[in-house]
Every structure is written in structure tokens, then in C-alpha cells.
Protein backbone atom coordinates (compact mmCIF):
# COMPACT_ATOMS: atom_id res chain seq x y z
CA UNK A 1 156.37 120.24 241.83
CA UNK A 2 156.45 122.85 239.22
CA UNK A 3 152.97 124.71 238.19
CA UNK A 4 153.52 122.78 235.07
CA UNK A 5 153.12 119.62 236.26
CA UNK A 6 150.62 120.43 238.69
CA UNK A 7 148.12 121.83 235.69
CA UNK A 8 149.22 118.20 233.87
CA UNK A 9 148.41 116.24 236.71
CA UNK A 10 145.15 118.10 237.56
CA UNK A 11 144.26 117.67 233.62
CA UNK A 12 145.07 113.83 233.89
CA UNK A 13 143.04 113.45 236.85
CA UNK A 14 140.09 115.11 234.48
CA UNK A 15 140.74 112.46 232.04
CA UNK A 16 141.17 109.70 234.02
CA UNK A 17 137.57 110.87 236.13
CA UNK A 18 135.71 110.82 232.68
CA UNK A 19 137.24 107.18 231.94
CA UNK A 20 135.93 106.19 235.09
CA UNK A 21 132.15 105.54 233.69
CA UNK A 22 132.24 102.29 231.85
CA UNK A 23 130.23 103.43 228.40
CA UNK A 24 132.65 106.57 228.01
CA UNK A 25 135.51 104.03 228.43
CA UNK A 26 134.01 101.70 226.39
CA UNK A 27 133.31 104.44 223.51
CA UNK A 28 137.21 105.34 223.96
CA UNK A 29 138.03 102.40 223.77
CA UNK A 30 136.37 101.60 220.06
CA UNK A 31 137.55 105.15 219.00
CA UNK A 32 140.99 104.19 219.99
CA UNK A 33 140.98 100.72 218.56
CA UNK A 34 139.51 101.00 215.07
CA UNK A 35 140.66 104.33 214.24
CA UNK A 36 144.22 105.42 214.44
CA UNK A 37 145.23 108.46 216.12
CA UNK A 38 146.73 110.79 214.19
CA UNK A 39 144.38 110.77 211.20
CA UNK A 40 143.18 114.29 212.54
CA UNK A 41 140.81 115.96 209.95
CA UNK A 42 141.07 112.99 207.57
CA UNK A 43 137.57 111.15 207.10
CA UNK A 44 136.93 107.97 206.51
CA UNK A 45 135.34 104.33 207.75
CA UNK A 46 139.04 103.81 208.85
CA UNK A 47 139.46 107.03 210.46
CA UNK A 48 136.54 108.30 212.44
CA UNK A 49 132.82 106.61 213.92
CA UNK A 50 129.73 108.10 214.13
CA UNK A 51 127.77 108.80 217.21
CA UNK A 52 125.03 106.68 216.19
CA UNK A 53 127.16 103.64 214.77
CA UNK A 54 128.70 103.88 218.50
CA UNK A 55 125.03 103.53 220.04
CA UNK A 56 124.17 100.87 217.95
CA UNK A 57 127.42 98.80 218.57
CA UNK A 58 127.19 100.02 222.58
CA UNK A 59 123.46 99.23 222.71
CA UNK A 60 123.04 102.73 223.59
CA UNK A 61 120.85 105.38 223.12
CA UNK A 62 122.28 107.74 221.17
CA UNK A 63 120.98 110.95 223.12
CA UNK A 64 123.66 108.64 226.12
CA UNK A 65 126.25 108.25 223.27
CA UNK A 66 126.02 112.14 222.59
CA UNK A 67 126.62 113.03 225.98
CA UNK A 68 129.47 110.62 227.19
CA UNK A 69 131.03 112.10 223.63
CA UNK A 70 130.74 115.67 224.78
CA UNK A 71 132.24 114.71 228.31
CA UNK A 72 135.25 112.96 226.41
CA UNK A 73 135.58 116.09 224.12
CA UNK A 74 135.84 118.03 227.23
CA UNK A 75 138.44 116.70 228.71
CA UNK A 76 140.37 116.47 225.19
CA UNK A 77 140.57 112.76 225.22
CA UNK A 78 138.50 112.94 221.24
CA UNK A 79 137.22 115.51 218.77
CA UNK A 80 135.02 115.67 216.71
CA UNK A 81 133.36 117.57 213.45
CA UNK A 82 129.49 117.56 212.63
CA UNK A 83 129.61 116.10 208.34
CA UNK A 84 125.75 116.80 207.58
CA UNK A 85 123.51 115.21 210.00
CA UNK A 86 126.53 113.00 211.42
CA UNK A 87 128.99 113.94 213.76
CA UNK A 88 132.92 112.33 213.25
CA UNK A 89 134.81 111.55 216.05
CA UNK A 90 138.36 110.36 216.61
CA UNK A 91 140.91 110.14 219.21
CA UNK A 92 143.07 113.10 219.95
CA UNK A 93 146.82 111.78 219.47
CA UNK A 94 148.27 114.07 221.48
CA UNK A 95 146.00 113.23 224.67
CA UNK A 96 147.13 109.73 223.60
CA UNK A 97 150.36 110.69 223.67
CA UNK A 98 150.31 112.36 226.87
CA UNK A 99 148.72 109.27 228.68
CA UNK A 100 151.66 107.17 227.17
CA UNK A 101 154.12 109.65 228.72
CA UNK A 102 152.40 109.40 231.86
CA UNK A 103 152.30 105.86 231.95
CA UNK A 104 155.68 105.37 230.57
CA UNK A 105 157.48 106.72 234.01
């Protein structure tokens, strides 16, 4: 297996070890569902969630929600921008692309 592949695989297994806890899933999950990947620095309601609107909907606190969002950042599964005294987040479309390409053997 090329060195390529290897650095893929090792960057999936990343992704797939932060998806393992069930409220980073969970806030992937939402992120991926209401807001389409591939609006990348377009903000809106239909676009992008806020850290605390996640908590709230999760029932989580939102010091949790922060850090399950900085794990998925990480690991380039989301990104996100700070908009005042909120912080945007969306899914990364090409992680979601990758994951479709991985899955799509």
C-alpha cells in the first residue's frame, strides 16, 4: 500500500475514533443533516449552527458542546468561524466526500 493511502487510512481511522463518542456523532450528525455541505463561508440558519443552539437541542452543556466541536475540527470532519460572541460551524464537504469515497469501494 502506497504512503498515500496509508496517511488516508491513518486520517480515516482519526475520524472514525472521534465519531466513536455518541454526542460528537450526534453533533455531526445535526451539522450534516440540516446544513448542506458545501455552503463553506456562506452564513445562514440554513447553512451553519451555533455551539450553543447544538447544546440546547443535545441537552448539553455547552462548555461539552465546545469541546466535542474542537475534537471534530481536529480531525477535519467541520469548521468553523467565531461571528461575534457565536461560533458557526458546518460540515467540511470534502471530509464528506472522502468518507463517501471510502465507503463507496
Amino acid at each position: 500500500m502506497s504512503n498515500f493511502k496509508n496517511k488516508k487510512l491513518d486520517q480515516l481511522a482519526e475520524v472514525f475514533k472521534a465519531l466513536s463518542n455518541e454526542n460528537r456523532l450526534n453533533i455531526f450528525v445535526r451539522l450534516a443533516s440540516c446544513c448542506k455541505p458545501g455552503t463553506v463561508g456562506y452564513f445562514d440558519a440554513g447553512s451553519s449552527a451555533y455551539v450553543g443552539e447544538l447544546g440546547d437541542e443535545l441537552s448539553v452543556a455547552k462548555s461539552t458542546v465546545s469541546h466535542h466541536i474542537k475534537e471534530l475540527r481536529r480531525v477535519g470532519l467541520i469548521r468553523t468561524e467565531r461571528q461575534g460572541q457565536k461560533i458557526a460551524c458546518w460540515v467540511d464537504p470534502n471530509m464528506v466526500e472522502a468518507l463517501h469515497e471510502f465507503f463507496d469501494f
